[in-house]
N, C-alpha and C. Protein backbone atom coordinates (compact mmCIF):
# COMPACT_ATOMS: atom_id res chain seq x y z
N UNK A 1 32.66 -3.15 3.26
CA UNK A 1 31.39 -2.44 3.35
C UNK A 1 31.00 -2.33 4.82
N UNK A 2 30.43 -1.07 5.46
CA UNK A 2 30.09 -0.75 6.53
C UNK A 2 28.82 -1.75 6.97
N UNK A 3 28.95 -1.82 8.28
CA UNK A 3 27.42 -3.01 8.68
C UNK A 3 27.04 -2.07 10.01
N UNK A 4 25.69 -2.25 9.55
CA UNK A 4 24.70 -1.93 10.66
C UNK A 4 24.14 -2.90 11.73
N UNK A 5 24.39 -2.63 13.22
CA UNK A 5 23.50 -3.70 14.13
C UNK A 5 22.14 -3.12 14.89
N UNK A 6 21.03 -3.45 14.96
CA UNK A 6 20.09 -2.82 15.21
C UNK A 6 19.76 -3.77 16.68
N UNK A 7 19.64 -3.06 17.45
CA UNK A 7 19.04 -3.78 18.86
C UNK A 7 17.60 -3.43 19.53
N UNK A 8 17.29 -3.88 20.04
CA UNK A 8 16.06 -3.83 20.90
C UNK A 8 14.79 -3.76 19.83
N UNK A 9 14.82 -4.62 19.06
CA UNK A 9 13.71 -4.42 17.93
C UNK A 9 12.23 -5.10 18.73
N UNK A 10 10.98 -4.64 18.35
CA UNK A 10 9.87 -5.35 19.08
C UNK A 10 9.66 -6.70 17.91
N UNK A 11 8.98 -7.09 18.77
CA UNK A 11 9.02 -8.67 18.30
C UNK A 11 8.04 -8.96 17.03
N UNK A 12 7.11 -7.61 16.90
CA UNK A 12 6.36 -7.59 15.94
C UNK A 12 6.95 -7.26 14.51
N UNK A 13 7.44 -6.46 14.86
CA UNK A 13 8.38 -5.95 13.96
C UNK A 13 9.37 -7.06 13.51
N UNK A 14 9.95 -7.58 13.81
CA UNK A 14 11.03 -9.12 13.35
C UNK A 14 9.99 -9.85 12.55
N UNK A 15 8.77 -10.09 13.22
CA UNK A 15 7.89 -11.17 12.91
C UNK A 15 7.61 -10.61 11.06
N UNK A 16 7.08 -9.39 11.29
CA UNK A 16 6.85 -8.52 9.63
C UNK A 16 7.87 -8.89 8.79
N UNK A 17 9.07 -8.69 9.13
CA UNK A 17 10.20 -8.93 8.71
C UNK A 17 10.41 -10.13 7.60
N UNK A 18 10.40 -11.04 8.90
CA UNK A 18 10.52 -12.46 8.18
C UNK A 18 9.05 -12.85 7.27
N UNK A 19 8.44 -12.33 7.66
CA UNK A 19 7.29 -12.98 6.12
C UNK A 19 7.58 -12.45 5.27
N UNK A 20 7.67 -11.02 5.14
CA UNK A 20 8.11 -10.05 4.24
C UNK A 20 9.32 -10.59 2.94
N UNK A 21 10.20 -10.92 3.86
CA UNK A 21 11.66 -12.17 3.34
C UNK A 21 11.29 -13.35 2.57
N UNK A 22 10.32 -14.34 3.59
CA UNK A 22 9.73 -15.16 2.84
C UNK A 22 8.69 -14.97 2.02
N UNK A 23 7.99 -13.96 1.70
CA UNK A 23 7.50 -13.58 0.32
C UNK A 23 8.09 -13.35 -0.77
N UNK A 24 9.18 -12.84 -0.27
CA UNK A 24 10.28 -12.19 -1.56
C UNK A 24 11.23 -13.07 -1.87
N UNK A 25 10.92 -14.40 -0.79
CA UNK A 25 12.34 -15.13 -1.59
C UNK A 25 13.52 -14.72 -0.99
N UNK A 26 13.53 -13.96 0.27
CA UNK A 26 15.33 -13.43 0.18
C UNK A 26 15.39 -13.82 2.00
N UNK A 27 16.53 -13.46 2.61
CA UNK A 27 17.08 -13.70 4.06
C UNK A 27 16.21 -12.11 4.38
N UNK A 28 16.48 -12.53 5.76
CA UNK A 28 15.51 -11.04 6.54
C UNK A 28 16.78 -10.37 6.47
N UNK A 29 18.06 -10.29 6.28
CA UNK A 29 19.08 -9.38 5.90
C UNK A 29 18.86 -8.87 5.04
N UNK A 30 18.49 -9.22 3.31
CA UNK A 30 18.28 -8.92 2.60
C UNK A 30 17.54 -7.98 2.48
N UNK A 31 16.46 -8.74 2.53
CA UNK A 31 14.57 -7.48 2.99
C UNK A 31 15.10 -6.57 3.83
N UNK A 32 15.99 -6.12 4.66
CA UNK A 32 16.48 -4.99 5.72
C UNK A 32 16.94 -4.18 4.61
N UNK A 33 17.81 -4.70 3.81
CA UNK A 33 18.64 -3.74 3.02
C UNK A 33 17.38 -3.37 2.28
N UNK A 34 16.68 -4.14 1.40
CA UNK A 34 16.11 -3.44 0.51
C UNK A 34 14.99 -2.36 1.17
N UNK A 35 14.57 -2.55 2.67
CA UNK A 35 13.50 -1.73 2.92
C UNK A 35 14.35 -0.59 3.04
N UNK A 36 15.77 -0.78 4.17
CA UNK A 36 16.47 0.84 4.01
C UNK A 36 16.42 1.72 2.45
N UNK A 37 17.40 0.67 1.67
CA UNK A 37 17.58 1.37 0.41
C UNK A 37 16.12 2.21 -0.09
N UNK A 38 14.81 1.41 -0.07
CA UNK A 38 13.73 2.34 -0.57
C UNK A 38 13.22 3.06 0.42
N UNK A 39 13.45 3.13 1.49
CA UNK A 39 13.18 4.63 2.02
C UNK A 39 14.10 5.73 2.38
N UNK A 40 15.64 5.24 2.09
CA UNK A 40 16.42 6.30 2.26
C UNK A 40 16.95 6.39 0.80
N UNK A 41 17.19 6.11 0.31
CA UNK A 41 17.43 6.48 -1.32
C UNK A 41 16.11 6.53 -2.36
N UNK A 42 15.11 6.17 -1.43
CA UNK A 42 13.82 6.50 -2.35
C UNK A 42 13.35 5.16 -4.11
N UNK A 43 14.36 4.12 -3.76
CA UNK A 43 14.65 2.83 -4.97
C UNK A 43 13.53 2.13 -4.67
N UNK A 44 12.42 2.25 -5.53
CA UNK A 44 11.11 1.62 -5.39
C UNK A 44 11.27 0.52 -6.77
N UNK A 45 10.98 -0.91 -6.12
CA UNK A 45 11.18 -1.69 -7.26
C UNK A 45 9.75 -1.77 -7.88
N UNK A 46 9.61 -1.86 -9.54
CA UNK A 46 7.93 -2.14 -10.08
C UNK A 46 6.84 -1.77 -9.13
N UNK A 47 6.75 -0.30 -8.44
CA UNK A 47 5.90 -0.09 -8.06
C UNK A 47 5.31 1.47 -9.03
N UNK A 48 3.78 1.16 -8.41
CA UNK A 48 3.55 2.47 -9.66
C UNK A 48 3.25 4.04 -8.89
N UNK A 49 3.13 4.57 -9.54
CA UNK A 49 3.14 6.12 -8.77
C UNK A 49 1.41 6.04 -8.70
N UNK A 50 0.91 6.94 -7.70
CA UNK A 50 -0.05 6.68 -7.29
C UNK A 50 -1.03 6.98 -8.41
N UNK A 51 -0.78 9.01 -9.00
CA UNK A 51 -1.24 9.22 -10.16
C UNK A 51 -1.81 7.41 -11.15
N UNK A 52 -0.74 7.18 -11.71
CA UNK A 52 -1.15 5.74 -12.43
C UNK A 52 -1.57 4.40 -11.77
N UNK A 53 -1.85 4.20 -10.49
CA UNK A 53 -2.71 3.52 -9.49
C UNK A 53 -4.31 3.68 -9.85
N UNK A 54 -4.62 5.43 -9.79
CA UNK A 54 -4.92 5.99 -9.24
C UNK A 54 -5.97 5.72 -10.96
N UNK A 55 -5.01 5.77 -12.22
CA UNK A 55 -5.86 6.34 -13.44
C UNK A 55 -6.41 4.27 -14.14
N UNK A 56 -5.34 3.23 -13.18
CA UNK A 56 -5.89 1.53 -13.75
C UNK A 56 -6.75 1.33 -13.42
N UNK A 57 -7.72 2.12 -12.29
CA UNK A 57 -8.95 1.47 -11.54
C UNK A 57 -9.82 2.14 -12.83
N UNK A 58 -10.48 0.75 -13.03
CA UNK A 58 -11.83 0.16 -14.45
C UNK A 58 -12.85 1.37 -13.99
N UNK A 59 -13.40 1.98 -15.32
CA UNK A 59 -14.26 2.51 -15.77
C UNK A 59 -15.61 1.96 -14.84
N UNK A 60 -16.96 2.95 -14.96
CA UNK A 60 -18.08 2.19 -14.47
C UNK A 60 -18.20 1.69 -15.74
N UNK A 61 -19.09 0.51 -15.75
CA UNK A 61 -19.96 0.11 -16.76
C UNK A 61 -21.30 0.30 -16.73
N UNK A 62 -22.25 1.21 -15.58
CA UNK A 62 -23.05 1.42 -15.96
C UNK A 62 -23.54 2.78 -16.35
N UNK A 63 -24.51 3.29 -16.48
CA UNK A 63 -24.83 4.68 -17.63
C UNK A 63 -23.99 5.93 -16.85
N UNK A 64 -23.91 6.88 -17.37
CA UNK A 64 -23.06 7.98 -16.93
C UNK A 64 -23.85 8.61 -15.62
N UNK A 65 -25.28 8.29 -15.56
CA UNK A 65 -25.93 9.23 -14.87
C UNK A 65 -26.17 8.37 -13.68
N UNK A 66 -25.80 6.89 -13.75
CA UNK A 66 -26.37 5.68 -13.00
C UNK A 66 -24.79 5.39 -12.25
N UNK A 67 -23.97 6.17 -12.00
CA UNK A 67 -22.80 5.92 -11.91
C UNK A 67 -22.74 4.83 -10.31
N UNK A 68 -21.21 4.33 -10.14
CA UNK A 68 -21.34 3.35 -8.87
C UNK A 68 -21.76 3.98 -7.66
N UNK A 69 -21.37 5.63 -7.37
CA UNK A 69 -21.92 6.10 -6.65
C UNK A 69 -23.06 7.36 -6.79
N UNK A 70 -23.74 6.77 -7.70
CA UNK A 70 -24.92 8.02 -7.91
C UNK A 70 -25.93 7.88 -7.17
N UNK A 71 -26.67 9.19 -6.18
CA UNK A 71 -27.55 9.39 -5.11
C UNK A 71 -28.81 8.80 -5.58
N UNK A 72 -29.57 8.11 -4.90
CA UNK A 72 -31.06 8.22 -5.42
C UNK A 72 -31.82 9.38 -5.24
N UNK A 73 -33.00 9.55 -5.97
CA UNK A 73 -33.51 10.73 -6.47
C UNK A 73 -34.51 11.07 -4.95
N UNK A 74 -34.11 10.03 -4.53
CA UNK A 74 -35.21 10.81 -3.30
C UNK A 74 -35.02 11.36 -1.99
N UNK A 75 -33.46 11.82 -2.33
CA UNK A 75 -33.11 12.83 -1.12
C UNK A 75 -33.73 14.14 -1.78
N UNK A 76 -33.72 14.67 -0.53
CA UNK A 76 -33.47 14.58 1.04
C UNK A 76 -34.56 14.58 1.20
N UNK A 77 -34.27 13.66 2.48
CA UNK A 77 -35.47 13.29 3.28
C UNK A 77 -36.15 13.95 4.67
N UNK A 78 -36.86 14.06 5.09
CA UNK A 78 -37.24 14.71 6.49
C UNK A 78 -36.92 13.60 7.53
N UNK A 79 -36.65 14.89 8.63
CA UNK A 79 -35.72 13.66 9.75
C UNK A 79 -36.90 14.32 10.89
N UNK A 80 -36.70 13.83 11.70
CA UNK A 80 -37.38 14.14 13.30
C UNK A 80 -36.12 14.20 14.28
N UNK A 81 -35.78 15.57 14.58
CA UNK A 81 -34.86 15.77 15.35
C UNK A 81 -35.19 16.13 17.16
């Protein structure tokens, strides 16, 4: 199998790396492959498409008209410009 060597990496970047690895349990070799593989072959592990991100975020629970972002009734207001 072909191997890749990557040089002059910034130090921030290594640093991402290795937590990244040690979150996942794997060598920062590993986490390299898997970040190539999902952005050049597009192999997203258990992640969700945004659409269904987008449709798990909870209902309001309060009245339809009282919603989380509903205006109060007493705009608009006069400004002094």
């Amino acid at each position: 199998m072909p191997q890749l060597i990557v040089r002059n990496i910034e130090d921030a970047v290594v640093r991402q790396l290795r937590t990244l690895a040690a979150t996942h349990g794997v060598s920062m070799e590993e986490e390299h492959r898997r970040l190539l593989r999902s952005v050049l072959l597009g192999e997203r592990e258990n992640r969700k498409s945004f659409s269904k991100m987008l449709l798990s975020i909870p209902k309001s629970t309060v009245g339809e008209s009282e919603g989380l972002f509903a205006r109060q009734g007493d705009l608009p207001r006069e400004i002094d410009l």
